[in-house]
Protein backbone atom coordinates (compact mmCIF):
# COMPACT_ATOMS: atom_id res chain seq x y z
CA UNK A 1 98.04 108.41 29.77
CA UNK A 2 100.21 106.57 27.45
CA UNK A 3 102.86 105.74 30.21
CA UNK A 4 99.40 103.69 32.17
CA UNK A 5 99.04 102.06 28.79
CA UNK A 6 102.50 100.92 28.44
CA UNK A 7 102.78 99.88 32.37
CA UNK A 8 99.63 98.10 31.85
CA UNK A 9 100.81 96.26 28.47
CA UNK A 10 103.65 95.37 30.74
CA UNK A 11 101.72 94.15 33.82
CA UNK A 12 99.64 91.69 30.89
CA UNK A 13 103.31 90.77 29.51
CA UNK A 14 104.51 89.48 32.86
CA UNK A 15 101.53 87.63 33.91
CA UNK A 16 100.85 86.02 30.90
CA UNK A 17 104.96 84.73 30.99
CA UNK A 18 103.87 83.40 34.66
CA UNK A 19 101.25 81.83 33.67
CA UNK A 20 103.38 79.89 31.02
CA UNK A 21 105.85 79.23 33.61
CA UNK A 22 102.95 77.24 35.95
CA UNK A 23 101.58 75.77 33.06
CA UNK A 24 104.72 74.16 31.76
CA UNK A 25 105.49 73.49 35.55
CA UNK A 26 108.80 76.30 36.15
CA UNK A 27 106.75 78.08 38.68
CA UNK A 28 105.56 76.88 42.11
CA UNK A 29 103.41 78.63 44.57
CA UNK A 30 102.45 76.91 47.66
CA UNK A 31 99.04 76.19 47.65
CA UNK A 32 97.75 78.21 51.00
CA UNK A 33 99.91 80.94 49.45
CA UNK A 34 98.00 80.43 45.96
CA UNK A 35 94.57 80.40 47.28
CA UNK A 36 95.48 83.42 49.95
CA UNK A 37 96.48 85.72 46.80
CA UNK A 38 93.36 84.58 44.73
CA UNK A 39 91.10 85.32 47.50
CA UNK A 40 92.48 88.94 47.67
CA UNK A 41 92.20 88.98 43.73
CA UNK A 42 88.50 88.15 44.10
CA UNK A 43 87.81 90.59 46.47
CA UNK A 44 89.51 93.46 44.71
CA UNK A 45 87.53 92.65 41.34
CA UNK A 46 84.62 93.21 43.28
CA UNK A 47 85.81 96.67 44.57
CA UNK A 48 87.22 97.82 41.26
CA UNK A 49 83.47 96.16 39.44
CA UNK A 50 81.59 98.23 41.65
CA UNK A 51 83.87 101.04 40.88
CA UNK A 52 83.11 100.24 37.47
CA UNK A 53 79.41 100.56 38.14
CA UNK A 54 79.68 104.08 39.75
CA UNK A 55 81.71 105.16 36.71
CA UNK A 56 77.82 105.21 34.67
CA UNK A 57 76.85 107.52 36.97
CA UNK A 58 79.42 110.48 38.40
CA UNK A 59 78.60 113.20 35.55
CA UNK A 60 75.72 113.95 35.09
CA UNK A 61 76.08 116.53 32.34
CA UNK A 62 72.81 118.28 32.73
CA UNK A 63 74.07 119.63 35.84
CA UNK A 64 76.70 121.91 33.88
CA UNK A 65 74.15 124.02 32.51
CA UNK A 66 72.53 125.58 29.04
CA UNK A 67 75.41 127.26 27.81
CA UNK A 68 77.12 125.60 25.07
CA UNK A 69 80.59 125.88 26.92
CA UNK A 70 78.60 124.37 30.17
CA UNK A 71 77.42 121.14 27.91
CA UNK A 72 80.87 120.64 26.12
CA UNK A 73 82.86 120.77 29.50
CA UNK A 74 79.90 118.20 30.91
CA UNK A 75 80.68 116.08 27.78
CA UNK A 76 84.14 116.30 28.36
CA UNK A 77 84.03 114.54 32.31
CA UNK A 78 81.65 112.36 31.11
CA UNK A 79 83.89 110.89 28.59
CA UNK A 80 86.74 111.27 31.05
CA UNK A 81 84.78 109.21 33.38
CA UNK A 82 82.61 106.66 31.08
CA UNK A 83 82.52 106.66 27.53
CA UNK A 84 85.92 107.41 25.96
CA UNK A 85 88.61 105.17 25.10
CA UNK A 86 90.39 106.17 27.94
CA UNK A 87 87.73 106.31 30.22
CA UNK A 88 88.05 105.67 33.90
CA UNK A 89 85.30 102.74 33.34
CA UNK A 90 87.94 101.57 30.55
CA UNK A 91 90.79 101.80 32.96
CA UNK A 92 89.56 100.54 35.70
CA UNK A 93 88.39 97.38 33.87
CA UNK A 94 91.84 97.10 31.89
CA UNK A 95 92.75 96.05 35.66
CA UNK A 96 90.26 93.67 36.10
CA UNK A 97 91.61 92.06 33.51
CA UNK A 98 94.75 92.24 34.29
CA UNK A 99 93.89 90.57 37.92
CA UNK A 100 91.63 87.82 36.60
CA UNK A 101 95.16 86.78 34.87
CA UNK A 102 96.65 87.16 37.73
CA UNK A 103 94.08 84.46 39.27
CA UNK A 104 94.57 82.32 36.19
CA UNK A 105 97.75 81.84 37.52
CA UNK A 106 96.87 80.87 41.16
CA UNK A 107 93.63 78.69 39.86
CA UNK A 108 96.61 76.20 38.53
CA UNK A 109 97.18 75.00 41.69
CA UNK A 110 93.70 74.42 42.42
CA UNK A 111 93.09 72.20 39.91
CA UNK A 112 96.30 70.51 40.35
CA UNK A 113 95.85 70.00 44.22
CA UNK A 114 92.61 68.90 43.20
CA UNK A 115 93.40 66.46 40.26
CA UNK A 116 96.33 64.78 42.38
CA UNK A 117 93.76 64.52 45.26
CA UNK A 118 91.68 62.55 43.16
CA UNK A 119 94.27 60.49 41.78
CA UNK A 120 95.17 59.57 45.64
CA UNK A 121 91.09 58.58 46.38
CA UNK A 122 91.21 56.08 43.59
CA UNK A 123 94.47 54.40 44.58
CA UNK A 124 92.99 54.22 47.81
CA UNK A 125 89.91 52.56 46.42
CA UNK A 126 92.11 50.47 44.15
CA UNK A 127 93.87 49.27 47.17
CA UNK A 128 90.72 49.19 49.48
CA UNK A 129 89.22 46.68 46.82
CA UNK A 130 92.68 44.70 46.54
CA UNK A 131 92.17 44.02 50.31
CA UNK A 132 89.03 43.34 49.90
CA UNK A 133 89.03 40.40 47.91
């Protein structure tokens, strides 16, 4: 598990950088290309949060049995699968973070697009009104 952790560490690492890199204006991404990549984001969130959800619910250590080596293997895939540190729940939302930086990134250019858009409706008011008078 520790080479996930460090490949994960290292996914945060280079997103983070890229979102510098937009935010002090080194990086460009179209805009259709921006909101085509955060739509796919949004819908893998929701496939890895549902995942997330199931996670509660895929040992059910009862079903192991009365023996004490039944119940401690039981224990054992439920914290595999939901309550340990290392948990599948864990990992899986370790990646939901690392995608909602990932859409950090590409939400830039929506509020740029969308700032400069209003900046061009109030110079075209500003002139509208100039003409006006």
């Amino acid at each position: 598990m520790g080479v996930e952790v460090n490949e994960l560490a290292t996914s945060m690492q280079q997103w983070q950088s890229l979102s510098s890199q937009a935010e002090s204006g080194q990086l460009e991404i179209p805009e259709g290309v921006a909101f085509k990549c955060d739509e796919v984001c949004a819908a893998y969130i929701r496939h890895l949060a549902e995942m997330v959800a199931k996670t509660k619910n895929l040992v059910d250590v009862k079903a192991f049995g009365t023996l004490d080596s039944a119940r401690q293997l039981g224990e054992k895939f439920e914290r595999i699968a939901y309550s340990g540190d290392r948990s599948l729940r864990v990992v899986l939302t370790q990646h939901i973070e690392v995608i909602e930086l990932m859409r950090s990134v590409f939400k830039r250019y929506f509020d740029e697009a969308e700032y400069a858009d209003q900046r061009t409706l109030t110079s075209i008011a500003e002139i509208g009104e100039r003409l006006g008078r």
